[in-house]
PDB file of N, CA and C in Angstrom:
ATOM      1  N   UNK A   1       7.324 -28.208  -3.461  1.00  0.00           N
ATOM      2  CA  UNK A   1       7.902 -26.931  -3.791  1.00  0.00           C
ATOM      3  C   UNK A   1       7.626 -26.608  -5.262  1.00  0.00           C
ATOM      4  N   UNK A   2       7.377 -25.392  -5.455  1.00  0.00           N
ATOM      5  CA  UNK A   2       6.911 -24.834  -6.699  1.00  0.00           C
ATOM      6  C   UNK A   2       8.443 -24.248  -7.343  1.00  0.00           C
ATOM      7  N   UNK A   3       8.864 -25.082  -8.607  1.00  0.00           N
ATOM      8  CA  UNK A   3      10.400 -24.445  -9.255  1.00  0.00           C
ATOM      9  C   UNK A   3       9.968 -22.999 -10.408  1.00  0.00           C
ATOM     10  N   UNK A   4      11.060 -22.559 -10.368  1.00  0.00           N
ATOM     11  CA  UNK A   4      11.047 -21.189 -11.050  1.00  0.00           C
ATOM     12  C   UNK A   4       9.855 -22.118 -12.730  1.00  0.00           C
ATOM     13  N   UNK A   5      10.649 -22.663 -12.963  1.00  0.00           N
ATOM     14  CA  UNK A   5      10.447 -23.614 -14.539  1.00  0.00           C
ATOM     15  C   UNK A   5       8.521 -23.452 -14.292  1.00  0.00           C
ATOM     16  N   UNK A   6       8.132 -23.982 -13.423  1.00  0.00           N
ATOM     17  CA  UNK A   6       6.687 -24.209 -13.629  1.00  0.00           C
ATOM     18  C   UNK A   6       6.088 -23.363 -13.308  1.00  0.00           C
ATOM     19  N   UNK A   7       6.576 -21.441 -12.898  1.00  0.00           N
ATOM     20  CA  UNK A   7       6.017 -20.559 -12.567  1.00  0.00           C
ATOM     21  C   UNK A   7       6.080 -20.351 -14.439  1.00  0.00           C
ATOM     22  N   UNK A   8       7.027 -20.384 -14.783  1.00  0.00           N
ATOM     23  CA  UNK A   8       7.311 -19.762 -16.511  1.00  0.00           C
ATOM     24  C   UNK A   8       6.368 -20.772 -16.958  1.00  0.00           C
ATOM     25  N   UNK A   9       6.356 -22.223 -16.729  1.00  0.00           N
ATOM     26  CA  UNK A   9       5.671 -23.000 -17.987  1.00  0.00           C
ATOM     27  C   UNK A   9       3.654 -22.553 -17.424  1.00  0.00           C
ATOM     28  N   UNK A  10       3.514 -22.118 -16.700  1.00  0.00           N
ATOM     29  CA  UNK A  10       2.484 -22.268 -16.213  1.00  0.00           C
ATOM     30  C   UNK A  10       1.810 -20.917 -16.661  1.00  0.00           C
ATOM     31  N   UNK A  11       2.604 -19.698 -16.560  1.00  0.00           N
ATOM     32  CA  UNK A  11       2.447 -18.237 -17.384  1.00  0.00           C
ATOM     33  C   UNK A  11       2.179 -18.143 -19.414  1.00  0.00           C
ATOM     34  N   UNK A  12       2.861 -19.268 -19.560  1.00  0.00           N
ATOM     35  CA  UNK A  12       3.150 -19.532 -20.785  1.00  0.00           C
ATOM     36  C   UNK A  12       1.854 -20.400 -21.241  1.00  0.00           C
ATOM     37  N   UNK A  13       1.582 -21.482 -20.302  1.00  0.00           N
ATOM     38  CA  UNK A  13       0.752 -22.552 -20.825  1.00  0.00           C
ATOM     39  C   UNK A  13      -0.717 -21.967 -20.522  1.00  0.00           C
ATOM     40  N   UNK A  14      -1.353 -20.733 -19.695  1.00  0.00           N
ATOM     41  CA  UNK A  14      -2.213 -20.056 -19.364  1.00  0.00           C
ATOM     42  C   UNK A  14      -2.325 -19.137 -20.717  1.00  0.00           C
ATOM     43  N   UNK A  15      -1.337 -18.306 -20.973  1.00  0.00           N
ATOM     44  CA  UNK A  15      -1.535 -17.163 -22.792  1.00  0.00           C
ATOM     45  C   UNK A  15      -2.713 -17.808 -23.514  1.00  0.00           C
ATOM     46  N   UNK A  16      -3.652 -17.427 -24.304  1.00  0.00           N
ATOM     47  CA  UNK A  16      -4.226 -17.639 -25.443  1.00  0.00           C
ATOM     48  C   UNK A  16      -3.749 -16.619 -25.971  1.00  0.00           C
ATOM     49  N   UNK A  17      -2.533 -17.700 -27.188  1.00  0.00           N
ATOM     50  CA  UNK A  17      -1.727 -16.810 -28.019  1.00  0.00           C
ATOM     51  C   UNK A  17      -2.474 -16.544 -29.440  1.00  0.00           C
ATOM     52  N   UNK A  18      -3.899 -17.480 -29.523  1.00  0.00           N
ATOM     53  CA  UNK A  18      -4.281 -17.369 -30.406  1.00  0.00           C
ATOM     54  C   UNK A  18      -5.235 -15.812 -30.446  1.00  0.00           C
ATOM     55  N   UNK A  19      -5.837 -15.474 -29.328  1.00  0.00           N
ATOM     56  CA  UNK A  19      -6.537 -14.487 -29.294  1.00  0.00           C
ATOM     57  C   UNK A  19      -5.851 -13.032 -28.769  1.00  0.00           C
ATOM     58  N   UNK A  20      -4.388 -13.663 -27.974  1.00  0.00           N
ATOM     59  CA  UNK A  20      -3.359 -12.894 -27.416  1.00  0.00           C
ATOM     60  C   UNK A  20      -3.781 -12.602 -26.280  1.00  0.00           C
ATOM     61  N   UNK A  21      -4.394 -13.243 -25.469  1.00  0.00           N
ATOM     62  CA  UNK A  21      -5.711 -13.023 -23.610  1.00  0.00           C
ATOM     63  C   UNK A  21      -4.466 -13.256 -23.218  1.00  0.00           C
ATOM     64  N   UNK A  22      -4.529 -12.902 -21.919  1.00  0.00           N
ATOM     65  CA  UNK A  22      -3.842 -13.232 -20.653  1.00  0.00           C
ATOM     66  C   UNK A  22      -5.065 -13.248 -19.766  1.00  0.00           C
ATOM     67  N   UNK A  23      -5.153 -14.919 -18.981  1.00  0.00           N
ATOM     68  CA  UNK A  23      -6.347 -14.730 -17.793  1.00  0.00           C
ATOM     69  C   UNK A  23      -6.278 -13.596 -17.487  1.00  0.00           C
ATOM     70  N   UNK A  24      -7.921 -13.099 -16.787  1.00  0.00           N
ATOM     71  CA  UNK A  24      -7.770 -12.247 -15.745  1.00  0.00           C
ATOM     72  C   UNK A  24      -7.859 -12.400 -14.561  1.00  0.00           C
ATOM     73  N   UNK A  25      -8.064 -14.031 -14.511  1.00  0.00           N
ATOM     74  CA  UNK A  25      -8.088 -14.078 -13.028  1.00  0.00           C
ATOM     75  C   UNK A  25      -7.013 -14.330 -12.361  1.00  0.00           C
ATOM     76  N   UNK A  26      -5.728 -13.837 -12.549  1.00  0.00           N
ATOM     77  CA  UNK A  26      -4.912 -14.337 -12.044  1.00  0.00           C
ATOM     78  C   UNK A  26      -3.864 -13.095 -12.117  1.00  0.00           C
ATOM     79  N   UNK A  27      -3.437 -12.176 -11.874  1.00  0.00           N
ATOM     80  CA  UNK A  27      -2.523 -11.172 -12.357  1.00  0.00           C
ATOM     81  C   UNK A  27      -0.619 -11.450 -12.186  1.00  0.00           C
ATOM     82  N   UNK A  28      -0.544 -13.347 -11.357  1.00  0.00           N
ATOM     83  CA  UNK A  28       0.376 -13.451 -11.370  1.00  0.00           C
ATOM     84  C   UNK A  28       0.625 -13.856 -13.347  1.00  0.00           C
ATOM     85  N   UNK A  29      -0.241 -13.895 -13.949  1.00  0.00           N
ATOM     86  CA  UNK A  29       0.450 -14.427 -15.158  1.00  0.00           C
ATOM     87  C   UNK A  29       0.782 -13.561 -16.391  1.00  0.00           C
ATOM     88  N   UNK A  30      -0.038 -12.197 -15.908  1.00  0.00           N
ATOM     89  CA  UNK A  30       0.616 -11.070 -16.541  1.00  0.00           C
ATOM     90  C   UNK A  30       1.814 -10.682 -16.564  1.00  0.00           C
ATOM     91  N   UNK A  31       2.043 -10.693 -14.515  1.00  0.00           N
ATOM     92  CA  UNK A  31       3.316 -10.203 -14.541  1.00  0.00           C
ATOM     93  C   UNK A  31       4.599 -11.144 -14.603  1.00  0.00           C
ATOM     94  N   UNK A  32       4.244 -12.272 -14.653  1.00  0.00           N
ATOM     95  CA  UNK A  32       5.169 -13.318 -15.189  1.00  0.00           C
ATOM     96  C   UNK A  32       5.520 -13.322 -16.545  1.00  0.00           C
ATOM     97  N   UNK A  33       4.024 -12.834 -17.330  1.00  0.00           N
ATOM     98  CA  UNK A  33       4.893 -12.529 -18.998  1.00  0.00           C
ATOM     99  C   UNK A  33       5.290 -11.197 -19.388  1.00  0.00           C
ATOM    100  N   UNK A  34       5.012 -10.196 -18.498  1.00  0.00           N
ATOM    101  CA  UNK A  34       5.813  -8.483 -18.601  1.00  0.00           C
ATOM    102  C   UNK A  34       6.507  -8.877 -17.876  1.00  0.00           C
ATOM    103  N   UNK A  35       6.686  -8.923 -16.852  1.00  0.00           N
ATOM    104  CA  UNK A  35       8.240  -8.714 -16.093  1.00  0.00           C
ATOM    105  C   UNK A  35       9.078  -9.012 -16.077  1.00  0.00           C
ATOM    106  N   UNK A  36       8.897 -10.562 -16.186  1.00  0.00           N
ATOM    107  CA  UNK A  36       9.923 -11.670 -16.512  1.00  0.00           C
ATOM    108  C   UNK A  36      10.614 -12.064 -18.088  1.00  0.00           C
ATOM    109  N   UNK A  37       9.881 -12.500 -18.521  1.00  0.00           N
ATOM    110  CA  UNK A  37       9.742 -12.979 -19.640  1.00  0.00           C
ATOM    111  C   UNK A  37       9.900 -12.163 -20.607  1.00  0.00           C
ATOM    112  N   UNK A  38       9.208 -10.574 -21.093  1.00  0.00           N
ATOM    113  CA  UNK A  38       9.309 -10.226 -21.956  1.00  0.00           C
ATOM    114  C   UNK A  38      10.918  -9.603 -21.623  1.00  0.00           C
ATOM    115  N   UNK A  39      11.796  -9.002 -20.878  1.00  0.00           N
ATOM    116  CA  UNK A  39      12.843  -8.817 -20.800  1.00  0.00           C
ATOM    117  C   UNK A  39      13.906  -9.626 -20.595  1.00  0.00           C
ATOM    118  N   UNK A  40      13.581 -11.108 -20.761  1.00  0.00           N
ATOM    119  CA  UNK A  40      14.509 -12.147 -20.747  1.00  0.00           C
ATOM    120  C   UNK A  40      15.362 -12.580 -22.240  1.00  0.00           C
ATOM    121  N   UNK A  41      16.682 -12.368 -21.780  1.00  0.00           N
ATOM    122  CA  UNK A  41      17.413 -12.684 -22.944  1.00  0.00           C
ATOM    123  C   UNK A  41      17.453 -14.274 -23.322  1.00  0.00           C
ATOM    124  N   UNK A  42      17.215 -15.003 -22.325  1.00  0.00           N
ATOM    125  CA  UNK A  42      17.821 -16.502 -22.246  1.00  0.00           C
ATOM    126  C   UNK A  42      16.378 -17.649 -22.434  1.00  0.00           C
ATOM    127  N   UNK A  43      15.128 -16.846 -22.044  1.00  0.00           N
ATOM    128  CA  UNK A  43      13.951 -17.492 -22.225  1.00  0.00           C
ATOM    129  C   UNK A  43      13.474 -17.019 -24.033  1.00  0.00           C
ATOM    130  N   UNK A  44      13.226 -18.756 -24.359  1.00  0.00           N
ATOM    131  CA  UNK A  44      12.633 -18.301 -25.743  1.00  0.00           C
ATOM    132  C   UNK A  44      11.653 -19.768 -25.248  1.00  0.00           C
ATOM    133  N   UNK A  45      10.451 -18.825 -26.340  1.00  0.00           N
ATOM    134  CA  UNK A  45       8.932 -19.479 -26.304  1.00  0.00           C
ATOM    135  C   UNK A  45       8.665 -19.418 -27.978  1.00  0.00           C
ATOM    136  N   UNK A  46       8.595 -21.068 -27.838  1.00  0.00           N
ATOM    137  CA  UNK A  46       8.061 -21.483 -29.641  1.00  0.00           C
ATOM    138  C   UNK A  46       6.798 -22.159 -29.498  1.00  0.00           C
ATOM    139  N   UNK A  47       5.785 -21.715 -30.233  1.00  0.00           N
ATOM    140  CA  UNK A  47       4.623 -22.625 -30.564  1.00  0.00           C
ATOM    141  C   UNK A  47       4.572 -23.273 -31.957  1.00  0.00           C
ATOM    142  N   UNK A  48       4.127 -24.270 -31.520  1.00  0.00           N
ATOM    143  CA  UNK A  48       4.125 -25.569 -32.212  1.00  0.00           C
ATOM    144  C   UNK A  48       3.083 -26.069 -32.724  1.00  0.00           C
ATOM    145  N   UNK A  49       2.739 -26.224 -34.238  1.00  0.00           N
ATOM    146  CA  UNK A  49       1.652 -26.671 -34.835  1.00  0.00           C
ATOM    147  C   UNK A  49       1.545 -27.854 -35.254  1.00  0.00           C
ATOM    148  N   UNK A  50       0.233 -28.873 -34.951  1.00  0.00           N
ATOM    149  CA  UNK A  50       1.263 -30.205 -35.139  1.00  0.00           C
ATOM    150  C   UNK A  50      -0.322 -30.645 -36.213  1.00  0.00           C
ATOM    151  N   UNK A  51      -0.361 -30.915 -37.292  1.00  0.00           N
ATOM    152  CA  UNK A  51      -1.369 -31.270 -38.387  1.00  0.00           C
ATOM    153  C   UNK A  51      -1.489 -32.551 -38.606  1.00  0.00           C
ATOM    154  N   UNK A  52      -1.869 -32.834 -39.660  1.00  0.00           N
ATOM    155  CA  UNK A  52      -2.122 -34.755 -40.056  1.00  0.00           C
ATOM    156  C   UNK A  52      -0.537 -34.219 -41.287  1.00  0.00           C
ATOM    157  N   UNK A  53      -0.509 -33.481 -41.837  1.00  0.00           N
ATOM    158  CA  UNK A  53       0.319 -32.963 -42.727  1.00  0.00           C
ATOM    159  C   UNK A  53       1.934 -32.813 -42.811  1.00  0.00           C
ATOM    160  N   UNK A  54       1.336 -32.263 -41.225  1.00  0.00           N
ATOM    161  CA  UNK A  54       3.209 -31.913 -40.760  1.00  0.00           C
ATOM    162  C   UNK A  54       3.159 -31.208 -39.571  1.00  0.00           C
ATOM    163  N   UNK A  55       4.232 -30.346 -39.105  1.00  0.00           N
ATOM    164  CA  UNK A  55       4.983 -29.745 -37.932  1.00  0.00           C
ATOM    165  C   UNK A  55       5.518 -28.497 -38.098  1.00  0.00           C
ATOM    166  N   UNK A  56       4.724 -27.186 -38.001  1.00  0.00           N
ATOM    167  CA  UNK A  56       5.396 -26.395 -38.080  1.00  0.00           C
ATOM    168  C   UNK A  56       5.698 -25.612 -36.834  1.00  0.00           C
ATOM    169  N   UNK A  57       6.320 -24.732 -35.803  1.00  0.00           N
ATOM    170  CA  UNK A  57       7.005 -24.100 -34.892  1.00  0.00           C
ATOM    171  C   UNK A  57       7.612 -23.004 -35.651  1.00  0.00           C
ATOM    172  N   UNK A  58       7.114 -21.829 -34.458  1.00  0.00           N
ATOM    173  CA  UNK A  58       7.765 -20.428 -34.875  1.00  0.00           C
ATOM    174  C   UNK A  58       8.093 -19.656 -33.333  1.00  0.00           C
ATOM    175  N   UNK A  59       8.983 -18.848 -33.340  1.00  0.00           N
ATOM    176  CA  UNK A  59       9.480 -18.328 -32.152  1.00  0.00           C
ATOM    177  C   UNK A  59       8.423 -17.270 -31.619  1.00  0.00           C
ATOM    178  N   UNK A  60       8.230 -17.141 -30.556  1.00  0.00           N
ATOM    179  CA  UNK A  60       6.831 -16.110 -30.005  1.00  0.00           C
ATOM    180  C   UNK A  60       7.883 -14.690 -29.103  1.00  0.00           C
ATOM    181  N   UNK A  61       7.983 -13.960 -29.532  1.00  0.00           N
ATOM    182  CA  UNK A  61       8.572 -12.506 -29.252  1.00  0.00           C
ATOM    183  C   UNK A  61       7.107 -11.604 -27.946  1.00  0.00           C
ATOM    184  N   UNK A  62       7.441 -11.707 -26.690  1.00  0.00           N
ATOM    185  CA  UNK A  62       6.211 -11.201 -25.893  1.00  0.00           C
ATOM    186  C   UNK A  62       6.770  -9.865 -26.224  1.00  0.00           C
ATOM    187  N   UNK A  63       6.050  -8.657 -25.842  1.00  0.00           N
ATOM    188  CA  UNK A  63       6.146  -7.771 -25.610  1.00  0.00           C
ATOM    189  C   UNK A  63       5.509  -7.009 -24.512  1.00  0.00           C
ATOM    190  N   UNK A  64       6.104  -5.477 -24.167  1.00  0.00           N
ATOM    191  CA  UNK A  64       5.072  -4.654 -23.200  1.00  0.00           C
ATOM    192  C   UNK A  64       4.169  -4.152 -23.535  1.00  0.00           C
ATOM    193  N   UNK A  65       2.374  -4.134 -22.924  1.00  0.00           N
ATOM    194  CA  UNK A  65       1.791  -3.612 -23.295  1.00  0.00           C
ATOM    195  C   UNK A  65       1.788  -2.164 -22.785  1.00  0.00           C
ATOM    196  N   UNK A  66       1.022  -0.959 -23.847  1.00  0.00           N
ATOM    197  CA  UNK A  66       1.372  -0.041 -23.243  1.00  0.00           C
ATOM    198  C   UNK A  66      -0.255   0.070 -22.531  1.00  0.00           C
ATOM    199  N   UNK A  67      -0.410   1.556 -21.837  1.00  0.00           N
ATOM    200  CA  UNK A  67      -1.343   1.085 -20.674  1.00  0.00           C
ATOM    201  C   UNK A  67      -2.779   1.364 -21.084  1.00  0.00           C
ATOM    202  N   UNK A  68      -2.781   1.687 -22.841  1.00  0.00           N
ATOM    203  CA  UNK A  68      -4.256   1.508 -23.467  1.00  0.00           C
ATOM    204  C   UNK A  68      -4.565   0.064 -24.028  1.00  0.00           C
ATOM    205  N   UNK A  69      -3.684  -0.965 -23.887  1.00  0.00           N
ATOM    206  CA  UNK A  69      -3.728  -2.361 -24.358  1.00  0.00           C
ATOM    207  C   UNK A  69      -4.182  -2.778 -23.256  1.00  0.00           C
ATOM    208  N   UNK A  70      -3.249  -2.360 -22.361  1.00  0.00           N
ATOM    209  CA  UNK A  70      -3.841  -2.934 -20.763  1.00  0.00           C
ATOM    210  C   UNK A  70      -5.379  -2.906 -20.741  1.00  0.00           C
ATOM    211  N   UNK A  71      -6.159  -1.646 -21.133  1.00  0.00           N
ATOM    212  CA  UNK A  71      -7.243  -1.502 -20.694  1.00  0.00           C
ATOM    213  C   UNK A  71      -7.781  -2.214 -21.439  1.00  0.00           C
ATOM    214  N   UNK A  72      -7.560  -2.290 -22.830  1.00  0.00           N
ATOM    215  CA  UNK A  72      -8.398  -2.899 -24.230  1.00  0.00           C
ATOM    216  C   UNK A  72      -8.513  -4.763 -23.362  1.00  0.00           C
ATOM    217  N   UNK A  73      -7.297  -4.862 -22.872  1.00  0.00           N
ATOM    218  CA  UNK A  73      -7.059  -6.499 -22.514  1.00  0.00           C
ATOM    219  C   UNK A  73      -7.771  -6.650 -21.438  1.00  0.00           C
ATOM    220  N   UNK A  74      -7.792  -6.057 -20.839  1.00  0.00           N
ATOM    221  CA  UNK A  74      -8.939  -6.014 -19.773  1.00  0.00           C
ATOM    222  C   UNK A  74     -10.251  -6.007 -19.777  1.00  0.00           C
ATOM    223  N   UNK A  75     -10.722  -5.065 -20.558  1.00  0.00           N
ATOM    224  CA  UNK A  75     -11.987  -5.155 -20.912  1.00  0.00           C
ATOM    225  C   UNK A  75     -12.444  -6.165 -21.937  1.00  0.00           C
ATOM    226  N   UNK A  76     -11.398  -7.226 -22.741  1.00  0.00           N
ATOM    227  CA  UNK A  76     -11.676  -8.233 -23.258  1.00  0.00           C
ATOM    228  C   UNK A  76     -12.118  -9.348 -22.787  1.00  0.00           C
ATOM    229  N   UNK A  77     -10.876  -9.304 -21.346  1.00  0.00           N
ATOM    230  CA  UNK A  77     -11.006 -10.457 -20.304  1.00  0.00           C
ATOM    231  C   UNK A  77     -12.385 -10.727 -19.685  1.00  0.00           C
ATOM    232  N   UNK A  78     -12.484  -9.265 -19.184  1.00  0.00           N
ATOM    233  CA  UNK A  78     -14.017  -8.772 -18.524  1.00  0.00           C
ATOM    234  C   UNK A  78     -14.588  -9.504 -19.372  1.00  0.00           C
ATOM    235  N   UNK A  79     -14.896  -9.346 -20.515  1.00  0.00           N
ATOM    236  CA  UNK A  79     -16.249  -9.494 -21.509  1.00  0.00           C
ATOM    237  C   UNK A  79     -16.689 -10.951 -21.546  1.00  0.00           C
ATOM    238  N   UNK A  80     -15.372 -11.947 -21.886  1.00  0.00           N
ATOM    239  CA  UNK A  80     -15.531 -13.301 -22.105  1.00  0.00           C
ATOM    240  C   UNK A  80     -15.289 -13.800 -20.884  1.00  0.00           C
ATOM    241  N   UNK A  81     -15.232 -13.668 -19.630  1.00  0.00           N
ATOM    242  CA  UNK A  81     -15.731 -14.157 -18.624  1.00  0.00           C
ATOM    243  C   UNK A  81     -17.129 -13.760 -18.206  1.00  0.00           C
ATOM    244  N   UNK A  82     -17.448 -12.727 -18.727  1.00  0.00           N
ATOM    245  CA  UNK A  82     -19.196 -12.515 -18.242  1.00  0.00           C
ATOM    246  C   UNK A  82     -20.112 -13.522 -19.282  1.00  0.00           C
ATOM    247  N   UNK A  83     -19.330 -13.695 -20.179  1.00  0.00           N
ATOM    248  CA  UNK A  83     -20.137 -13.978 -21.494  1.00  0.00           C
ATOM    249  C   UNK A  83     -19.736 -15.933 -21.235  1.00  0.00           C
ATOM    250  N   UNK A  84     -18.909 -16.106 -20.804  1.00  0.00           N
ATOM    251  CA  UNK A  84     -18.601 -17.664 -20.108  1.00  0.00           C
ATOM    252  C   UNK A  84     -19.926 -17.714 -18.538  1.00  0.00           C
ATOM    253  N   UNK A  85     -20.108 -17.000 -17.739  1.00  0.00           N
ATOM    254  CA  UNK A  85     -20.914 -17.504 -16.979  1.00  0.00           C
ATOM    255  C   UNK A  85     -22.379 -16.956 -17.514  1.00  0.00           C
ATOM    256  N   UNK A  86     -22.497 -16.331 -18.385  1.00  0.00           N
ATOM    257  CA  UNK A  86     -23.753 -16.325 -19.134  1.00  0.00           C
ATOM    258  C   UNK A  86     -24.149 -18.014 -19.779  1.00  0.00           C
ATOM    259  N   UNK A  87     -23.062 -18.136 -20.609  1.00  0.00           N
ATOM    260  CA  UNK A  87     -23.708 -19.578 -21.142  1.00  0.00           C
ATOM    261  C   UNK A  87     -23.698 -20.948 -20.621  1.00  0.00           C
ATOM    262  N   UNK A  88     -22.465 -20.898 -19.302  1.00  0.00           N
ATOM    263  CA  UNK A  88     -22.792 -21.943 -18.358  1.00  0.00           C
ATOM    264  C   UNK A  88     -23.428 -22.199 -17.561  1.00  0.00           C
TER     265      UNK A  88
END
């Protein structure tokens, strides 16, 4: 059985928060981080930097995209998956 916990950790652990992507192959993980998540009072998401130096963690605030991000994110997704089976 699949628990609520590993639908969230699995939406969460899919983000490239560094580039801000959401797969596209998957549209359950969009709507797991709009639907769910960004209107959740009780879910908080911290990323964690871990160095030779030290440990730093900061709280991650999702938000809604509006529906010209959508497209921009989309056509990002598009791009670096064409551009992934180009070089593999």
């Amino acid at each position: 059985m699949i628990r609520a916990a590993d639908w969230l950790a699995g939406a969460v652990g899919a983000w490239d928060r560094a580039n801000n992507l959401i797969p596209g192959d998957h549209a359950k993980y969009r709507q797991m981080l709009e639907d769910v998540i960004t209107g959740a009072d009780n879910i908080v998401i911290l990323h964690f930097d871990m160095t030779d130096t030290g440990m730093q963690f900061r709280r991650i605030l999702p938000t809604r995209k509006s529906w010209l991000m959508r497209a921009i994110t989309w056509l990002r997704n598009g791009a670096a998956h064409v551009w992934r089976r180009i070089t593999t």
